[in-house]
C-alpha atoms as a PDB file:
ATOM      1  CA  UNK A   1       0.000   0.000   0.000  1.00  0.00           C
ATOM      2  CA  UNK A   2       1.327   3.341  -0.637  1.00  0.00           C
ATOM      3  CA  UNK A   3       0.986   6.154   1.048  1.00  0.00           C
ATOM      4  CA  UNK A   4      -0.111   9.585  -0.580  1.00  0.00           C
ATOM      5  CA  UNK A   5       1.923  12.930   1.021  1.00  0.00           C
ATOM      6  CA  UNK A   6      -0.288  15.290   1.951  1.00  0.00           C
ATOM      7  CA  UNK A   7       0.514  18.535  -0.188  1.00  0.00           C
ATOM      8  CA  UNK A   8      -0.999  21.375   1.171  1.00  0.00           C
ATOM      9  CA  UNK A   9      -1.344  24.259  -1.152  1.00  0.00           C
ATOM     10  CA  UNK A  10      -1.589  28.225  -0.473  1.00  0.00           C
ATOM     11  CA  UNK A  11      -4.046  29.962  -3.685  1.00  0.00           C
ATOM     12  CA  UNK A  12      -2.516  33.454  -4.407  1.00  0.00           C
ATOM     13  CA  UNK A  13      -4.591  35.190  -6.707  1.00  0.00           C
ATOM     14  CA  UNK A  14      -6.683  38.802  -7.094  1.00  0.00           C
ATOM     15  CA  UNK A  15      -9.500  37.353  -9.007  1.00  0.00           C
ATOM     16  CA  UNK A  16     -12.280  35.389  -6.412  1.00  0.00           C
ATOM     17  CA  UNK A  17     -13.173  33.383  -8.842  1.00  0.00           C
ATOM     18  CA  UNK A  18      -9.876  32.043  -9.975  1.00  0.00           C
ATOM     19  CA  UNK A  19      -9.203  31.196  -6.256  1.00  0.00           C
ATOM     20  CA  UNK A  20     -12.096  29.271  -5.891  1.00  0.00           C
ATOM     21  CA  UNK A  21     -11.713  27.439  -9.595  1.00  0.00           C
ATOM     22  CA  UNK A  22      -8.156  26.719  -8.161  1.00  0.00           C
ATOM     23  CA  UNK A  23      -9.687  25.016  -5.206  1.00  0.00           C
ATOM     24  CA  UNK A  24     -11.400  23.261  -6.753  1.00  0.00           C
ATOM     25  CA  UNK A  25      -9.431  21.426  -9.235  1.00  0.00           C
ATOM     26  CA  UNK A  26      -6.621  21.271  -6.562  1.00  0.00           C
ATOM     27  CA  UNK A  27      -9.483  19.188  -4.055  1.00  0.00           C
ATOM     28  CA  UNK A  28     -11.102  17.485  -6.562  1.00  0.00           C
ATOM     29  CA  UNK A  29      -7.563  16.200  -7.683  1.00  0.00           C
ATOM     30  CA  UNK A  30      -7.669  14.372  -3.855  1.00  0.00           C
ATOM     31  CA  UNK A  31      -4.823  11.840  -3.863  1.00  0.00           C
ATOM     32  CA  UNK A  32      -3.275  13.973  -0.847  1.00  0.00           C
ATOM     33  CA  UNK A  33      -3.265  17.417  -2.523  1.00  0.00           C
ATOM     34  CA  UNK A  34      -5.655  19.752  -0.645  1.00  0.00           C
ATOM     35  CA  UNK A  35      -6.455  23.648   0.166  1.00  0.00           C
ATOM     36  CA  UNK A  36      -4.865  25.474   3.033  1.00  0.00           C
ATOM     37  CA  UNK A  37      -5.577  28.958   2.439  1.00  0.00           C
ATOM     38  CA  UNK A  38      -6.196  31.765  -0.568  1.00  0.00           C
ATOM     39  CA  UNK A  39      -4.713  35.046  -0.303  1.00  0.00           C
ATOM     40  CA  UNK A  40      -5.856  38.095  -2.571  1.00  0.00           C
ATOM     41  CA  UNK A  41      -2.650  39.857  -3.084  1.00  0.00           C
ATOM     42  CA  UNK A  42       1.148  39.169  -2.162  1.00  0.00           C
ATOM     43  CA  UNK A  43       1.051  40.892   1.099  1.00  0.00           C
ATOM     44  CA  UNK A  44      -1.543  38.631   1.983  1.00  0.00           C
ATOM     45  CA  UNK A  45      -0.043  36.182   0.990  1.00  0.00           C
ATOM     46  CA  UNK A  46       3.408  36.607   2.938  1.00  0.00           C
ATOM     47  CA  UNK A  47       0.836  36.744   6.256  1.00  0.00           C
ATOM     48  CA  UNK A  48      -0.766  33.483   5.125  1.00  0.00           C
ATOM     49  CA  UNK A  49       2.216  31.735   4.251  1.00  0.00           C
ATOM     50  CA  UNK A  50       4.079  32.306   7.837  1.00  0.00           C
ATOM     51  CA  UNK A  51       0.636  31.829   9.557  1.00  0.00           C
ATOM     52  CA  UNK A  52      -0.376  28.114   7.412  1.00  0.00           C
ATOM     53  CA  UNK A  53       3.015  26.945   6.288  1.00  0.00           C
ATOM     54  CA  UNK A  54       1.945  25.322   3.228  1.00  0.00           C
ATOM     55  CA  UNK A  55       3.819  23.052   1.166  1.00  0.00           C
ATOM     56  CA  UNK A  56       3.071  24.766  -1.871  1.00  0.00           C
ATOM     57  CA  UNK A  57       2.299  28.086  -3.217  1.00  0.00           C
ATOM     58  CA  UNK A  58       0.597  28.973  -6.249  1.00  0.00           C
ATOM     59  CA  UNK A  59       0.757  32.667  -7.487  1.00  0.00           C
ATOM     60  CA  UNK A  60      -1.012  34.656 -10.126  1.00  0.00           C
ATOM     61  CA  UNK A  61       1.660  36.538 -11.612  1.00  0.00           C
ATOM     62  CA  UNK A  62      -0.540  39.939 -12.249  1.00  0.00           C
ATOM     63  CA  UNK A  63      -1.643  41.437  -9.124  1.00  0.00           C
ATOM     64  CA  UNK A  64      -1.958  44.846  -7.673  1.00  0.00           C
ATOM     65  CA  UNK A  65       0.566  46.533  -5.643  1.00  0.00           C
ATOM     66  CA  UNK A  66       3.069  43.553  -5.716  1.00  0.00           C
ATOM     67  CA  UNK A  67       3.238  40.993  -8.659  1.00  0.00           C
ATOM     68  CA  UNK A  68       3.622  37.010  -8.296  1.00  0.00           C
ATOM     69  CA  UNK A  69       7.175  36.959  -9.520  1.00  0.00           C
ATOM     70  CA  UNK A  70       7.785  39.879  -6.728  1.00  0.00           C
ATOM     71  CA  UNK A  71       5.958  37.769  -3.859  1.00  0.00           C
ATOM     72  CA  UNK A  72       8.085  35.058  -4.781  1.00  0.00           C
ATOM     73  CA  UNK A  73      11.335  37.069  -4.317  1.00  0.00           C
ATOM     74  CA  UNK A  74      10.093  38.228  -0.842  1.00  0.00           C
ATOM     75  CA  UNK A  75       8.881  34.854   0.111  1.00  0.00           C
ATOM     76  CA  UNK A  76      12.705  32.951  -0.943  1.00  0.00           C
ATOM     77  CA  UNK A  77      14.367  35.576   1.558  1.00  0.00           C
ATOM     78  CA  UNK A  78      12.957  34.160   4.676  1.00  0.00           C
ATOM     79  CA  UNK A  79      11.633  31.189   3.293  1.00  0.00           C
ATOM     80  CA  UNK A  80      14.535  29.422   0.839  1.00  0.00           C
ATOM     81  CA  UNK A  81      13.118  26.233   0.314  1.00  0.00           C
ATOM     82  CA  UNK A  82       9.339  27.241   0.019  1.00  0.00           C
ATOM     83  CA  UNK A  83       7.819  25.601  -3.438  1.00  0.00           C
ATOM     84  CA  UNK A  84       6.951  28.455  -5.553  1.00  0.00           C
ATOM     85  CA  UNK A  85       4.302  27.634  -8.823  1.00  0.00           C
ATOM     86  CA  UNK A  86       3.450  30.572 -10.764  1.00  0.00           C
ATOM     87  CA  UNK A  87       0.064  30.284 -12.761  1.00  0.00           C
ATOM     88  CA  UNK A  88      -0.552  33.255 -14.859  1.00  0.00           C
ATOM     89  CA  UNK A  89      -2.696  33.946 -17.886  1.00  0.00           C
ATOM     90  CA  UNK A  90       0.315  36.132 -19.247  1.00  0.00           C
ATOM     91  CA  UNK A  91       2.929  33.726 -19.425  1.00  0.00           C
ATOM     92  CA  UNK A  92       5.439  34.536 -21.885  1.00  0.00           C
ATOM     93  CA  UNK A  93       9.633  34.217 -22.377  1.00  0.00           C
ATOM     94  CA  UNK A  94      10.013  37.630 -19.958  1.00  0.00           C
ATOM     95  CA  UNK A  95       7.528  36.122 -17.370  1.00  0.00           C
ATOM     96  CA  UNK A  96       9.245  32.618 -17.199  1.00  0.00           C
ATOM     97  CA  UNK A  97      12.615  34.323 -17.399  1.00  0.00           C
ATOM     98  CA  UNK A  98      11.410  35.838 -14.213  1.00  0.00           C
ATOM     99  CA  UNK A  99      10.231  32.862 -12.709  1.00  0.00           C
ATOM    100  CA  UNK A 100      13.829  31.473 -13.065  1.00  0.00           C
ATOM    101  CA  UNK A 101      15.334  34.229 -11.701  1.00  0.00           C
ATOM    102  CA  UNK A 102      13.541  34.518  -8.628  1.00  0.00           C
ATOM    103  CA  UNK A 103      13.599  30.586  -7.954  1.00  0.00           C
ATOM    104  CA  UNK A 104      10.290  29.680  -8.776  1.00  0.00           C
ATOM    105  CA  UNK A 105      10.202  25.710  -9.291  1.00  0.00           C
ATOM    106  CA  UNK A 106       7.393  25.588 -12.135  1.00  0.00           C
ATOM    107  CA  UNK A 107       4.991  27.675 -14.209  1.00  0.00           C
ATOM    108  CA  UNK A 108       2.044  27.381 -15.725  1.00  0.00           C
ATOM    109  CA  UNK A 109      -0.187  29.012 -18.183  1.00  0.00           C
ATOM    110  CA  UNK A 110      -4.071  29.513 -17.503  1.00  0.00           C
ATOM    111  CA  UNK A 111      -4.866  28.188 -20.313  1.00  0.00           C
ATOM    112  CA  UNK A 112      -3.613  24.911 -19.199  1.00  0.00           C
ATOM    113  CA  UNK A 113      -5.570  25.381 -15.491  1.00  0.00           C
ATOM    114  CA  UNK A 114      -6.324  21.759 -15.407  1.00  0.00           C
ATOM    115  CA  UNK A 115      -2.740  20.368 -15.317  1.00  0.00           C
ATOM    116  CA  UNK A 116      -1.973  22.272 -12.015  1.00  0.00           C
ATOM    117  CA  UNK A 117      -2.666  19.327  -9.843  1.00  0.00           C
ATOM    118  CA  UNK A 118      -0.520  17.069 -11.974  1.00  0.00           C
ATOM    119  CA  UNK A 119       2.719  20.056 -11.566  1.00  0.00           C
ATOM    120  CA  UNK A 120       1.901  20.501  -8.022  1.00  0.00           C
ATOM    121  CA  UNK A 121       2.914  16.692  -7.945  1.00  0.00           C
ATOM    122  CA  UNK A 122       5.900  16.900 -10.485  1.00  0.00           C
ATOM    123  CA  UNK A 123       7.333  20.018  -8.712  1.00  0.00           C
ATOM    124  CA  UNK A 124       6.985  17.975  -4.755  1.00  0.00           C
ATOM    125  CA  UNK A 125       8.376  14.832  -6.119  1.00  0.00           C
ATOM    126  CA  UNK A 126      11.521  16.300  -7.922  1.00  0.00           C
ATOM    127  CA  UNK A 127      11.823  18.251  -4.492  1.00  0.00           C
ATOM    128  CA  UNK A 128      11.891  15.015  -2.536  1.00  0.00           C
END
């Protein structure tokens, strides 16, 4: 029998209804992968992140006052080994290239929404 690790996800996101869509494919995935918390913008989500200490974060990349690529960058400085998934609906060469930079572990374009439980996976396993 094996046994599934529990992957518990943060939502970052602007857009309500993104956040809950996210949920939703991310609990309906099951198989250990499940919904700790949805923040609204990246100072939210630096809050949420020290107060649920998920496994994994997934950020929009456009938000208001602070960008996903930007959150990231904050989050690596007192978190280093924090799994970073940017899901954007403006994901091009400049975006990814800033993914990269800041240490982001995978990306993912909107259009693809439904693979995000299958990368949360990929991106946990490669970590472990």
């Amino acid at each position: 029998m094996t046994v599934t690790q529990e992957i518990s996800t943060l939502i970052v996101d602007d857009q309500a209804d993104v956040r809950m869509l996210l949920r939703v494919l991310i609990d309906a995935a099951d198989e250990g992968l499940f919904v700790v918390g949805e923040a609204a913008s990246g100072a939210e989500a630096l809050e949420s992140i020290d107060a649920q200490q998920p496994l994994v974060v997934v950020l929009d990349e456009m938000m208001p006052n602070m960008s996903g690529t930007e959150t990231a960058n904050r989050v690596r400085e007192s978190r280093p080994s924090q799994i970073l998934i940017l899901c954007t609906a403006y994901l091009d060469d400049s975006v990814i290239a800033r993914a990269r930079a800041v240490g982001m572990d995978g990306w993912l374009d909107k259009q693809e929404i439904t693979r995000l439980p299958e990368l949360i996976r990929s991106v946990v396993a490669a970590r472990n």
